[in-house]
C-alpha atoms as a PDB file:
ATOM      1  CA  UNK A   1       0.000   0.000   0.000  1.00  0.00           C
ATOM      2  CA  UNK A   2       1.396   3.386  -1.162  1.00  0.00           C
ATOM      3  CA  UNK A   3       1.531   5.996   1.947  1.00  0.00           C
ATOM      4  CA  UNK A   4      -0.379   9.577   0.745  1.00  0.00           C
ATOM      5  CA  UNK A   5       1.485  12.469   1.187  1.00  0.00           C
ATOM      6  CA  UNK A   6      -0.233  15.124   2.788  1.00  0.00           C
ATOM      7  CA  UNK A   7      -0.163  18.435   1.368  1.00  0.00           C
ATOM      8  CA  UNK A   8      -2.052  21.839   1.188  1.00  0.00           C
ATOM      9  CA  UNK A   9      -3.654  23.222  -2.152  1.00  0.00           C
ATOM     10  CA  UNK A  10      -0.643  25.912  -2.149  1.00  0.00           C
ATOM     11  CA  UNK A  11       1.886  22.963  -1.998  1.00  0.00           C
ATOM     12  CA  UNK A  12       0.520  21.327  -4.641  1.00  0.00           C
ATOM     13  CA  UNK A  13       0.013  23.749  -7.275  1.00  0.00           C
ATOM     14  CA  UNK A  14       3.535  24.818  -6.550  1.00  0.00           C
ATOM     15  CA  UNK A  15       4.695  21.529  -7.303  1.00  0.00           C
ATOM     16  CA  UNK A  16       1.986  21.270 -10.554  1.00  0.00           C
ATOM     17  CA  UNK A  17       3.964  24.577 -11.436  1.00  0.00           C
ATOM     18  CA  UNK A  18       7.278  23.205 -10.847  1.00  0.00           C
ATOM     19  CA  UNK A  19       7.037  20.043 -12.611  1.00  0.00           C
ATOM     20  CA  UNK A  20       5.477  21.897 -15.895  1.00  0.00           C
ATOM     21  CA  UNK A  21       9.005  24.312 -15.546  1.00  0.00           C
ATOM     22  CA  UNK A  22      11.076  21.352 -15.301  1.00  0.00           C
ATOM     23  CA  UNK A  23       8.871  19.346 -18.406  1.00  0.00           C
ATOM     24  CA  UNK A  24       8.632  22.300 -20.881  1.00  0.00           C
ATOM     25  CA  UNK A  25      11.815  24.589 -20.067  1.00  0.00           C
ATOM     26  CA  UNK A  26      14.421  22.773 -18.362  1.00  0.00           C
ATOM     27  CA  UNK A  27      14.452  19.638 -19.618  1.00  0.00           C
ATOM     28  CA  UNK A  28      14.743  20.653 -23.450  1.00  0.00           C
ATOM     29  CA  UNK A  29      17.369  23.254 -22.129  1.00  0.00           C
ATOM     30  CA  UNK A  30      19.364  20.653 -20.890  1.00  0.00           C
ATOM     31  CA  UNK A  31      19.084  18.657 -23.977  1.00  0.00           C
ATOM     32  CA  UNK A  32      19.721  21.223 -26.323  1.00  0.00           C
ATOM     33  CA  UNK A  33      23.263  21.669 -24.292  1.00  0.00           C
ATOM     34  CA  UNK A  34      23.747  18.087 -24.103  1.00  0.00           C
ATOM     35  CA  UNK A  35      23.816  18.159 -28.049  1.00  0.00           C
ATOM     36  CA  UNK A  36      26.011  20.963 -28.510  1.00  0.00           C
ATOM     37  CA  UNK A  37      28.531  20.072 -26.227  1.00  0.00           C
ATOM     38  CA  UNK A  38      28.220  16.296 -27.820  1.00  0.00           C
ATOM     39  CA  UNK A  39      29.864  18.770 -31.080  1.00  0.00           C
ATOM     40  CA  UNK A  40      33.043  19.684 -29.327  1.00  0.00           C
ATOM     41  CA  UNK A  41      34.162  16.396 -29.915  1.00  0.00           C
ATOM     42  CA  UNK A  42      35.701  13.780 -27.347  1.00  0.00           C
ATOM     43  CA  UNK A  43      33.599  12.963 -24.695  1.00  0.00           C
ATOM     44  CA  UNK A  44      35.947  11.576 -22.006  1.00  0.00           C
ATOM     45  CA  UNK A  45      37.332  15.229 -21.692  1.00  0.00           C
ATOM     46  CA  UNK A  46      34.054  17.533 -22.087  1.00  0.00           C
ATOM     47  CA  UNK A  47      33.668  19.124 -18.894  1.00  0.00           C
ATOM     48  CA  UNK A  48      30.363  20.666 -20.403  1.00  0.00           C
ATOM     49  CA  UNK A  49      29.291  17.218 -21.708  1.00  0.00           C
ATOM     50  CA  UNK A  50      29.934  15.920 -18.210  1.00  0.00           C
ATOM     51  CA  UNK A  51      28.137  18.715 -16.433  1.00  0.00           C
ATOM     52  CA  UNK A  52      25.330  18.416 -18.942  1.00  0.00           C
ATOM     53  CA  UNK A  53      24.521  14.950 -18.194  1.00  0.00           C
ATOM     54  CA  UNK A  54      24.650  15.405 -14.425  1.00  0.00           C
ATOM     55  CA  UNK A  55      21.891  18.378 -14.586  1.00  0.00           C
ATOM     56  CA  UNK A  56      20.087  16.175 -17.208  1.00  0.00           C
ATOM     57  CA  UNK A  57      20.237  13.159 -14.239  1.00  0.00           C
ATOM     58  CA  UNK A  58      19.105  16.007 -11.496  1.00  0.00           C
ATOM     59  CA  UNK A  59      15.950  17.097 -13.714  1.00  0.00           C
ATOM     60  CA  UNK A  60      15.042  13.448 -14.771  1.00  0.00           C
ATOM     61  CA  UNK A  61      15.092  12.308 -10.989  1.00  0.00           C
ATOM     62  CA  UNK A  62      13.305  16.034 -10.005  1.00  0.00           C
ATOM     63  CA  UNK A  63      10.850  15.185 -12.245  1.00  0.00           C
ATOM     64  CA  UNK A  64       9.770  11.267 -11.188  1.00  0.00           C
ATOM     65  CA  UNK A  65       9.856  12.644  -7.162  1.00  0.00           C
ATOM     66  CA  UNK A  66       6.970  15.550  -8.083  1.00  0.00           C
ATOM     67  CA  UNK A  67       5.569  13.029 -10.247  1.00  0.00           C
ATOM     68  CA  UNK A  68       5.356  10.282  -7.521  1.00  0.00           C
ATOM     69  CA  UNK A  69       4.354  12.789  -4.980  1.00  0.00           C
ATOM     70  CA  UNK A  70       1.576  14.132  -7.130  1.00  0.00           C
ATOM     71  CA  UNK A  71       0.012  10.688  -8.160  1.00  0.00           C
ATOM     72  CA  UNK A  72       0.100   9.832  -4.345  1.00  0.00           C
ATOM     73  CA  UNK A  73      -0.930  12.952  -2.825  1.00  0.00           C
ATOM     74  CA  UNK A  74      -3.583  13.855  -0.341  1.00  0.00           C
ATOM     75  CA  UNK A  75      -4.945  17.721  -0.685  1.00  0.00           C
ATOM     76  CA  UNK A  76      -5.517  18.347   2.881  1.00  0.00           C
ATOM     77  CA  UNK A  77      -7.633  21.723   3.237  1.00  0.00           C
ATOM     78  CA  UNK A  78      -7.923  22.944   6.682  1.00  0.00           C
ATOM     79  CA  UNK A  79     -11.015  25.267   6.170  1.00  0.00           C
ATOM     80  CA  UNK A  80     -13.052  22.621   5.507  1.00  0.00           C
ATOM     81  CA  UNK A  81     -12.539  20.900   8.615  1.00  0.00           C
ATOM     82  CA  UNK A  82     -13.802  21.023  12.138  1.00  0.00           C
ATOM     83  CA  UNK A  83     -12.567  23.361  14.037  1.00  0.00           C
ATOM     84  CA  UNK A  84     -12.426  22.014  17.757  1.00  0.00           C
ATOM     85  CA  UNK A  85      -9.219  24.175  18.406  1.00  0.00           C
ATOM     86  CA  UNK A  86      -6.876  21.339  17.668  1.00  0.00           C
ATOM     87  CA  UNK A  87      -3.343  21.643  16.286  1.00  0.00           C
ATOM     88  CA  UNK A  88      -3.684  19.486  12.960  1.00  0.00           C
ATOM     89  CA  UNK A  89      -1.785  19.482   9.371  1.00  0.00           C
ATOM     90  CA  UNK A  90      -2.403  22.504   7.557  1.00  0.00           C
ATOM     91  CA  UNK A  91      -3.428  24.609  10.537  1.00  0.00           C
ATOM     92  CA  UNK A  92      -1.653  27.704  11.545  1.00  0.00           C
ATOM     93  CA  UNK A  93      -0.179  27.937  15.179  1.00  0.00           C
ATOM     94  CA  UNK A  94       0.056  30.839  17.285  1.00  0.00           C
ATOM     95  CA  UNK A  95       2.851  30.162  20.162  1.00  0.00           C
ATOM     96  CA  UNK A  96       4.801  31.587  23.184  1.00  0.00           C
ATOM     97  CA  UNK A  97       7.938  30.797  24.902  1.00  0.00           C
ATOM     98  CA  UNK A  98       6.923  29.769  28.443  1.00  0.00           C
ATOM     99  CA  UNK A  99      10.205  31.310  29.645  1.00  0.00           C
ATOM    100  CA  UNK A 100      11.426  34.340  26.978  1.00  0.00           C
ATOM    101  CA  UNK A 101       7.897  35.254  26.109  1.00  0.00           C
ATOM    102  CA  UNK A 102       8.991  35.162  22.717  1.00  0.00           C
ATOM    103  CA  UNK A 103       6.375  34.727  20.552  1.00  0.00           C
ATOM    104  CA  UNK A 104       6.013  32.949  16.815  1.00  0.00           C
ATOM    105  CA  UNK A 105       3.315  31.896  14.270  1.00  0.00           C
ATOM    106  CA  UNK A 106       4.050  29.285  12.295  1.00  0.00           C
ATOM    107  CA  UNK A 107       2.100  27.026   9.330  1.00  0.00           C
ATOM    108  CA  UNK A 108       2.675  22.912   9.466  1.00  0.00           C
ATOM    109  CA  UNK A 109       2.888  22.134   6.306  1.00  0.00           C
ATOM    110  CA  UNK A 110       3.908  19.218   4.059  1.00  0.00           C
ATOM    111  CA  UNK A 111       8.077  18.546   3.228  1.00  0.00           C
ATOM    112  CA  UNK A 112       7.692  19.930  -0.206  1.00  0.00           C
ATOM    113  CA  UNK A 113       6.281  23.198   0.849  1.00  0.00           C
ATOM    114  CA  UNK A 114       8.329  23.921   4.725  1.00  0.00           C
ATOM    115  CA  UNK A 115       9.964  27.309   4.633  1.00  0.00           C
ATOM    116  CA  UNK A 116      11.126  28.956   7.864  1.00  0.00           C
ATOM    117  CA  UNK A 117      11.646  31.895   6.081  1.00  0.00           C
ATOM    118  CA  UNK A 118       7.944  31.836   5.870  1.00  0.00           C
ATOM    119  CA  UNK A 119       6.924  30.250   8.720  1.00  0.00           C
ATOM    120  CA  UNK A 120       6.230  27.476   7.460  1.00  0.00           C
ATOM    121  CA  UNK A 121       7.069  24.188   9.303  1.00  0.00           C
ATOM    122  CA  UNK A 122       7.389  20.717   8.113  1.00  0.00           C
ATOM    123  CA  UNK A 123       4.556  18.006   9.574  1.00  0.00           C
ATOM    124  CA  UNK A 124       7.519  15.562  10.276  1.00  0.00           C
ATOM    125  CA  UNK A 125       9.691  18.317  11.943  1.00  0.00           C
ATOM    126  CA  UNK A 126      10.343  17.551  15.759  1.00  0.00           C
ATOM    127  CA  UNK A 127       8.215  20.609  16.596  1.00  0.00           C
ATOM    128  CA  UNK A 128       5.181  20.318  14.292  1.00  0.00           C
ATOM    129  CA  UNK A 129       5.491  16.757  15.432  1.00  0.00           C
ATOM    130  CA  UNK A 130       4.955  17.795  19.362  1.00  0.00           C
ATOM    131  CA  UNK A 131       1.771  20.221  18.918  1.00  0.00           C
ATOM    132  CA  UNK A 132      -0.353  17.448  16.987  1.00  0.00           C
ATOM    133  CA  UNK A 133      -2.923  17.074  18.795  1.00  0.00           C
ATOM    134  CA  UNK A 134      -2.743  19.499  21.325  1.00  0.00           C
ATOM    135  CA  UNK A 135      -4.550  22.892  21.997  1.00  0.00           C
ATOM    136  CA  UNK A 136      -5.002  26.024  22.942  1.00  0.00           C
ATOM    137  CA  UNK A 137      -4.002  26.859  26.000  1.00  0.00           C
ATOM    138  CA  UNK A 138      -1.579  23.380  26.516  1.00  0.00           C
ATOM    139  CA  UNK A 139       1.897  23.816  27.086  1.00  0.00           C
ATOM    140  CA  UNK A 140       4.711  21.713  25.125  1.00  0.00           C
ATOM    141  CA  UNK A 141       7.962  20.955  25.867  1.00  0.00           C
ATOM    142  CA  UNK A 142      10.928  20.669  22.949  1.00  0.00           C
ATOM    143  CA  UNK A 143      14.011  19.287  23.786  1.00  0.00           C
ATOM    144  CA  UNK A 144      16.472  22.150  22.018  1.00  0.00           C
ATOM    145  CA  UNK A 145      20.133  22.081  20.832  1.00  0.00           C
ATOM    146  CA  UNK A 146      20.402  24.405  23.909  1.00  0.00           C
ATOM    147  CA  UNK A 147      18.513  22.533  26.486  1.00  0.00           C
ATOM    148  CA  UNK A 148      14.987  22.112  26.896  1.00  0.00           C
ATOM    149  CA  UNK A 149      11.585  24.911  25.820  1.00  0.00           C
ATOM    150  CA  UNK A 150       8.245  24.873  26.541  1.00  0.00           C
ATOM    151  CA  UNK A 151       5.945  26.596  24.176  1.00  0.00           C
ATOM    152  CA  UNK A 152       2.618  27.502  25.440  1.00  0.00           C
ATOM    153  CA  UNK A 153      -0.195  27.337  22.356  1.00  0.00           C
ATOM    154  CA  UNK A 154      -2.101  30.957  22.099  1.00  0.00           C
ATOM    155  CA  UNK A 155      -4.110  30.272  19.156  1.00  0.00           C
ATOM    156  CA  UNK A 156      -4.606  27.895  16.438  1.00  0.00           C
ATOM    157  CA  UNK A 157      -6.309  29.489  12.998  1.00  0.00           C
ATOM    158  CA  UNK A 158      -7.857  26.988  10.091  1.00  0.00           C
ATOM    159  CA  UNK A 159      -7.263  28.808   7.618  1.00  0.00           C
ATOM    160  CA  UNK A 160      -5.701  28.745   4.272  1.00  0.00           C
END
């Protein structure tokens, strides 16, 4: 049995949009300098050749993980579901450092689509992994590469 992969409607049209790139642009790119640098004559010492092939390898194997991941995803939309104030995939996550007071919002997302940058946190990350489940108002402890935080959870949004 195949697992799904979990993954918002944002994650997948990004990957929809990626995969086209890579299919229509990239791929004949890489083709087109696979041929001329075939012209320069011996392969065994075409560093162009060489480098060719290896982005040519890259975008074939780019191209069969979206297409896997696509074929075997599950759209997971978060405003269509229930919302008993849980922490679940696709929710957003309001939190505050039990000690600091530091506070963050942050997104759990699927692998494809995590960005910390944005605020966006992978399902399978050790944090996304400890507020599943849990809600407002509960209070979770992360073991950190500098000891130990709890996070206290202020809000949780379903929304897109």
């Amino acid at each position: 049995m195949t697992k799904k992969i979990p993954m918002t409607k944002k994650g997948a049209e990004a990957l929809r949009l990626e995969l086209e790139d890579l299919k229509s642009n990239k791929r004949p790119a890489v083709i087109a300098a696979i041929a001329e640098a075939r012209e320069h004559g011996d392969l065994k010492e075409n560093a162009e050749y060489h480098a060719a092939r290896e982005q040519q390898g890259f975008i074939e194997g780019r191209i069969q993980d979206i297409e896997y991941k696509l074929g075997n995803m599950q759209i997971i939309d978060v405003t269509q579901m229930k919302n008993d104030g849980r922490v679940i995939f696709g929710t957003t996550v309001e939190l505050e450092d039990v000690d600091s007071g530091e506070q963050m919002t942050y997104k759990i997302v699927g692998e494809d689509e995590a960005d910390i940058n944005q605020s966006l946190i992978s399902n399978t990350s050790p944090i996304a992994r400890a507020l599943m489940g849990k809600e407002e108002g509960d209070v979770v402890d992360l073991v950190v590469p500098d000891g130990k935080k709890s996070l206290e959870i202020m809000a949780v949004h379903y929304v897109e």
